[in-house]
N, C-alpha and C. Protein backbone atom coordinates (compact mmCIF):
# COMPACT_ATOMS: atom_id res chain seq x y z
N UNK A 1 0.66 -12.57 -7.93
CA UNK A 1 0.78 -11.27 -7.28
C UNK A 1 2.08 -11.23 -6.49
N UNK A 2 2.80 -10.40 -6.61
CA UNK A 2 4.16 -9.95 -6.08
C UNK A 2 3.97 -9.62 -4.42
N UNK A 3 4.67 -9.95 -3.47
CA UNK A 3 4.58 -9.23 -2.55
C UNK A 3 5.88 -9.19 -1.57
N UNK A 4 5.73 -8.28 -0.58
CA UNK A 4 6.89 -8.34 0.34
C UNK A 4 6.21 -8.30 1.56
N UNK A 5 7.43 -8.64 2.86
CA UNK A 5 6.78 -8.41 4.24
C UNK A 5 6.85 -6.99 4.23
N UNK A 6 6.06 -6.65 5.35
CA UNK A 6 6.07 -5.30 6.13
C UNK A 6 7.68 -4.99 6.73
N UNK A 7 8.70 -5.81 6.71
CA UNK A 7 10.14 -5.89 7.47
C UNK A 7 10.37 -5.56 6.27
N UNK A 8 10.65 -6.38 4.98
CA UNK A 8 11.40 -5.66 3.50
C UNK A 8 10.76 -4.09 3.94
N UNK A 9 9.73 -3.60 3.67
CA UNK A 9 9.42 -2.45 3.31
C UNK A 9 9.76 -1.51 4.27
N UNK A 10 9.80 -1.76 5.79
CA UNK A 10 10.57 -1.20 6.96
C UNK A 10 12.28 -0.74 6.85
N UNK A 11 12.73 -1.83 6.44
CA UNK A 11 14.12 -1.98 5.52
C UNK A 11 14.08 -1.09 4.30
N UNK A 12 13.78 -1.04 3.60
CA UNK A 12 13.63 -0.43 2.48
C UNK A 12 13.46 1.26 2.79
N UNK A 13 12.90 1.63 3.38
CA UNK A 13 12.49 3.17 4.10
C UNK A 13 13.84 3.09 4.70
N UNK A 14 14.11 2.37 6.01
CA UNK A 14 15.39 3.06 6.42
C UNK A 14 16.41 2.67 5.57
N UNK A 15 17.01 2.20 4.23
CA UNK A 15 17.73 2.49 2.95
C UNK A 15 17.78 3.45 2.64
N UNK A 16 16.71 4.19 2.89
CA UNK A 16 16.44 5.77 1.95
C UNK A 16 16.19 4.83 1.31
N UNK A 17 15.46 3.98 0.77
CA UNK A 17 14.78 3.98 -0.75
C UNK A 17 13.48 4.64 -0.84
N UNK A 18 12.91 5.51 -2.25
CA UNK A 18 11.74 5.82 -2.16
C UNK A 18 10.68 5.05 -2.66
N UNK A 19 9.96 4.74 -1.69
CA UNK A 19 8.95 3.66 -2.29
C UNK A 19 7.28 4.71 -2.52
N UNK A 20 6.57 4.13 -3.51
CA UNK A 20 5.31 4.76 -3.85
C UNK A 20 4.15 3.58 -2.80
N UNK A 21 3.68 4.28 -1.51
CA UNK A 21 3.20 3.55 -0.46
C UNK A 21 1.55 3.50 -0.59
N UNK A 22 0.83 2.96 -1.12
CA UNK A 22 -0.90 3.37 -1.11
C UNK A 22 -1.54 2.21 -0.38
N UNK A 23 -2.49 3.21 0.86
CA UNK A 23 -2.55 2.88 1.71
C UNK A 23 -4.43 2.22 1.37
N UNK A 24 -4.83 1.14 1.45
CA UNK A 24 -6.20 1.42 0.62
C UNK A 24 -7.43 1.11 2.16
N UNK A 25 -6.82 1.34 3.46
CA UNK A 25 -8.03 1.29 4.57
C UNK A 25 -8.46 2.75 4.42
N UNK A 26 -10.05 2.96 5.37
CA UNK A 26 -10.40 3.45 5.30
C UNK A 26 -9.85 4.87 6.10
N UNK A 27 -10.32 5.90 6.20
CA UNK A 27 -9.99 7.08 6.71
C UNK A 27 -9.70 7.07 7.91
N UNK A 28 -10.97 5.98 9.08
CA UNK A 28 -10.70 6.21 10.09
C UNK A 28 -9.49 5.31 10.57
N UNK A 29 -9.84 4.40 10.05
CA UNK A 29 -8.70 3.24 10.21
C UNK A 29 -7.07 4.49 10.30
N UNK A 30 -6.48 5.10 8.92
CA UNK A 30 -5.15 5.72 8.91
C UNK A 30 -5.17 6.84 9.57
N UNK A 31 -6.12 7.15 10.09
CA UNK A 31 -6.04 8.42 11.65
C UNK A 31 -5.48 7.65 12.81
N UNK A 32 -5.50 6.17 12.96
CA UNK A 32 -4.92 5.39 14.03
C UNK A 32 -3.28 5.50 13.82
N UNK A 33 -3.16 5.69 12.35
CA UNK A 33 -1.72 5.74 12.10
C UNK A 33 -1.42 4.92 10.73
N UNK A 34 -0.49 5.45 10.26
CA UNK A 34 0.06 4.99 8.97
C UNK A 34 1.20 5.29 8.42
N UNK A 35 1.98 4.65 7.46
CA UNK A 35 3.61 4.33 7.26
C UNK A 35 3.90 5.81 6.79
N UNK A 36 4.62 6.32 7.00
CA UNK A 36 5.01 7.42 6.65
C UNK A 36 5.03 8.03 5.53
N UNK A 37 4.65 8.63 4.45
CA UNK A 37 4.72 8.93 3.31
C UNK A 37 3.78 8.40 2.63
N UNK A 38 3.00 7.25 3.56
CA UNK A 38 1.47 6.71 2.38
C UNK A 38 0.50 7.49 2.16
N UNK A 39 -0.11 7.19 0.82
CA UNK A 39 -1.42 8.05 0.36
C UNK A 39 -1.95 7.21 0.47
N UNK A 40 -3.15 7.97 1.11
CA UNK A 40 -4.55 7.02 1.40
C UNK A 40 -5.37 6.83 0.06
N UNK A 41 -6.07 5.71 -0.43
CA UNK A 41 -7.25 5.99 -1.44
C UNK A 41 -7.96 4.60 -0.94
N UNK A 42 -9.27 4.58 -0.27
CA UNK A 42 -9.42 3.40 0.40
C UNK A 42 -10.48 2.72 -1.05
N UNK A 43 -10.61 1.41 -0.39
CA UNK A 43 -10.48 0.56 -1.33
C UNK A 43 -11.86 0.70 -2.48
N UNK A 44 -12.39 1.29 -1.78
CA UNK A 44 -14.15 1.57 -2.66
C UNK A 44 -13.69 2.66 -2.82
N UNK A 45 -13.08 3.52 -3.21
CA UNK A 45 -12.60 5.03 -3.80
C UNK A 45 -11.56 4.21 -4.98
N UNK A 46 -10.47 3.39 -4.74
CA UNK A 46 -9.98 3.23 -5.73
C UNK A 46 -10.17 3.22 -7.12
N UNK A 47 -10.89 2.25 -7.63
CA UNK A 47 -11.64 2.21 -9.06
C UNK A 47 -11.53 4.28 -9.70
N UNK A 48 -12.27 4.45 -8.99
CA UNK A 48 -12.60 6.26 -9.08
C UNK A 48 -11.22 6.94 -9.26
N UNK A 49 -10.22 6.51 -8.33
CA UNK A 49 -9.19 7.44 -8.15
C UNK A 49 -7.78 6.75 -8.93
N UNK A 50 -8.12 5.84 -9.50
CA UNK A 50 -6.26 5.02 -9.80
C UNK A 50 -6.19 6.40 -11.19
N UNK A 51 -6.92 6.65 -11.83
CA UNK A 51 -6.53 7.41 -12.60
C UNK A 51 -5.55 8.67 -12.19
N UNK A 52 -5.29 9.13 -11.06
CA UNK A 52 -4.28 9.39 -10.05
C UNK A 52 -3.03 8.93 -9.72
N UNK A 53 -2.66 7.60 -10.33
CA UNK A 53 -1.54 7.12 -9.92
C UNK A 53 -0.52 6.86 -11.69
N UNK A 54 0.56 6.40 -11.17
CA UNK A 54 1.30 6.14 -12.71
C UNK A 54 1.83 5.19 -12.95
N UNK A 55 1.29 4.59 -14.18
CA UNK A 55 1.98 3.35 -14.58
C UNK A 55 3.59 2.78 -14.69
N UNK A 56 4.01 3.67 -14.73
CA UNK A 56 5.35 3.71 -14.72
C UNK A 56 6.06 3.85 -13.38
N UNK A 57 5.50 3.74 -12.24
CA UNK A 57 5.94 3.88 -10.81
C UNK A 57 5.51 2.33 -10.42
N UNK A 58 6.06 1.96 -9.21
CA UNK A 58 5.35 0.21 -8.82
C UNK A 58 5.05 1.17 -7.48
N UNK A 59 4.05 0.23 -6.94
CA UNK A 59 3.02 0.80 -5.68
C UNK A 59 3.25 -0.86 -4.99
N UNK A 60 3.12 0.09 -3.33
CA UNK A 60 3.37 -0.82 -2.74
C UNK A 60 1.74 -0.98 -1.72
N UNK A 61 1.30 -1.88 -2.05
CA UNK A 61 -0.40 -1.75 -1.25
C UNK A 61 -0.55 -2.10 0.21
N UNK A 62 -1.63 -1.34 1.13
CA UNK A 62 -1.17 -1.47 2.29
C UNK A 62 -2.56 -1.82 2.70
N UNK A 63 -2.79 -2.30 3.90
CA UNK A 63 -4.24 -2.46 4.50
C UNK A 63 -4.07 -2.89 5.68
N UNK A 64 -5.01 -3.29 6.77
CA UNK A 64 -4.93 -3.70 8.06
C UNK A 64 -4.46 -4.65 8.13
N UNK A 65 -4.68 -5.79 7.49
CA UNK A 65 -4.47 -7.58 6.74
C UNK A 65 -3.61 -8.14 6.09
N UNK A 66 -3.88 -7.26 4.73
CA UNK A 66 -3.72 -8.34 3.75
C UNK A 66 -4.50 -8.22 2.51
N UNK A 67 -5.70 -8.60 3.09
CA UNK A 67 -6.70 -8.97 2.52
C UNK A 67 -7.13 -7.55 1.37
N UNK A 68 -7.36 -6.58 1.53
CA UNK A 68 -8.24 -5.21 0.97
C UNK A 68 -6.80 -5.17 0.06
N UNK A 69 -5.81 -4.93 0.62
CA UNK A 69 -4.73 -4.79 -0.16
C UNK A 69 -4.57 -5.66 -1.54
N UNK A 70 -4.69 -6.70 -0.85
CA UNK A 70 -4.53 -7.96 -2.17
C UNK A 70 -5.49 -7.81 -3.32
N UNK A 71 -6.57 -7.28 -2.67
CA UNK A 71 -7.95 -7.33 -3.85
C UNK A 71 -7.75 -6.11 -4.48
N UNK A 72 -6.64 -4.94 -3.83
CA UNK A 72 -6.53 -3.82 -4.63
C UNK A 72 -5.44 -3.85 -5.96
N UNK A 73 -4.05 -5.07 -5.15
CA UNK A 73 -3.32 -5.38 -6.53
C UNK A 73 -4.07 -6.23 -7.49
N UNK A 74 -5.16 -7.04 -7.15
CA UNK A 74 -5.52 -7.66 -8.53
C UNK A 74 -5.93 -6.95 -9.64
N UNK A 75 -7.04 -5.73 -8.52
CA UNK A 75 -7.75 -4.96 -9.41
C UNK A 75 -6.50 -4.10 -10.24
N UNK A 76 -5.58 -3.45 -9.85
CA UNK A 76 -4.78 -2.47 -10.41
C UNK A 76 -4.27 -3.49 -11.53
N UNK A 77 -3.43 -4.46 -11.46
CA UNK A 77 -2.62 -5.46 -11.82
C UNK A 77 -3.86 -5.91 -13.35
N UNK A 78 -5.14 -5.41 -13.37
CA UNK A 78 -5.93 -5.70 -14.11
C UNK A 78 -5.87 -4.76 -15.03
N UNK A 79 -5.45 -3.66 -14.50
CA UNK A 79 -5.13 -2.41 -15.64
C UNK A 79 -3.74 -2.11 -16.29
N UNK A 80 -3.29 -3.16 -15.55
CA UNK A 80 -1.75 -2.53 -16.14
C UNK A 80 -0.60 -1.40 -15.28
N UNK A 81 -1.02 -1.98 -14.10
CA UNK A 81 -0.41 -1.21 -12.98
C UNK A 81 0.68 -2.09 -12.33
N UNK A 82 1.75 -1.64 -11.89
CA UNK A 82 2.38 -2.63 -11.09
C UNK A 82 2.55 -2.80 -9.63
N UNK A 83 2.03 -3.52 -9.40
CA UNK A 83 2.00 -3.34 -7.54
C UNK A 83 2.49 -4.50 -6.98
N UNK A 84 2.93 -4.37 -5.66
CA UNK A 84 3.53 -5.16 -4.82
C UNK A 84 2.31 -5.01 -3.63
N UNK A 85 1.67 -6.44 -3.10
CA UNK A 85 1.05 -6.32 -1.94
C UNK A 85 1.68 -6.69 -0.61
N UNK A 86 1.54 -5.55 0.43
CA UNK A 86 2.41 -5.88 1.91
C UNK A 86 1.60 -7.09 2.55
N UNK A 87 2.12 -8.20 2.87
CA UNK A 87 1.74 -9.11 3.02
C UNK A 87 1.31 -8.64 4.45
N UNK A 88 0.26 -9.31 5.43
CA UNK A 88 0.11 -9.08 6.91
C UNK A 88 -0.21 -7.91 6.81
N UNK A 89 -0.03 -6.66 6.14
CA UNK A 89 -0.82 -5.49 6.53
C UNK A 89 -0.19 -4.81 7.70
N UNK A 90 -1.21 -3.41 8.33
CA UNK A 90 -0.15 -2.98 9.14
C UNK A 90 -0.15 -4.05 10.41
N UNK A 91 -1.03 -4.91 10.61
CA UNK A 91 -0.74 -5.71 11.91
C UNK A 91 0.49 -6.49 11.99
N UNK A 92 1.18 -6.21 10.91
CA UNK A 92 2.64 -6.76 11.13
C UNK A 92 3.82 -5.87 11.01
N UNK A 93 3.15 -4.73 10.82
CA UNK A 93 4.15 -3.01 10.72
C UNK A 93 4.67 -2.95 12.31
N UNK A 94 6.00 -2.74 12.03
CA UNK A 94 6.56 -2.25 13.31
C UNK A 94 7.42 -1.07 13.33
N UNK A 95 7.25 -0.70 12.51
CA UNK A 95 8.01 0.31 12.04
C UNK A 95 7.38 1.95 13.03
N UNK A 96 7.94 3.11 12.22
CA UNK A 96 7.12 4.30 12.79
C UNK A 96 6.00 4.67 11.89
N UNK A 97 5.14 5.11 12.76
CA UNK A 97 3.82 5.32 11.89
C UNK A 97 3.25 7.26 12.33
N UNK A 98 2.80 7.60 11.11
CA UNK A 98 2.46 9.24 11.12
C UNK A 98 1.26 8.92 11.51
């Protein structure tokens, strides 16, 4: 599984690069706040909803941890998706959050 820190991807935003950000905590959790431009689909909705996303884009997976994130690139990474998991989650985001 591919991944970067939360600093690459902090870096990467202020590049102007556009990154595809999916955020997979739950609802209440990204009302506390979340990276700017992420779509939420939390992690027990995923399965249901990847048919929503595109194979041809790489996704960058997000979660409180680590952990939800990681189990979301295996699962995607199982279909033929390409994802990058943010290592540490947002507890290592320092960035600005919506």
């Amino acid at each position: 599984m591919k991944t970067m820190t939360a600093k690459e991807v902090e870096l990467a935003l202020a590049e102007g690069t556009t990154l595809n950000i999916l955020d997979v905590r739950e609802a209440g959790e990204v009302a506390a706040g979340k990276i700017p431009g992420a779509v939420n689909i939390p992690l027990g909705l995923l399965e249901f909803r990847m048919n929503e996303l595109d194979k041809s884009k790489e996704y960058i997976m997000v979660c409180l941890s680590g952990g939800r994130s990681g189990s979301a690139s295996q699962f995607l990474e199982s279909y033929g998706y390409n994802v990058i998991n943010m290592a540490g989650g947002m507890y290592n985001w320092e960035g600005t959050v919506d």
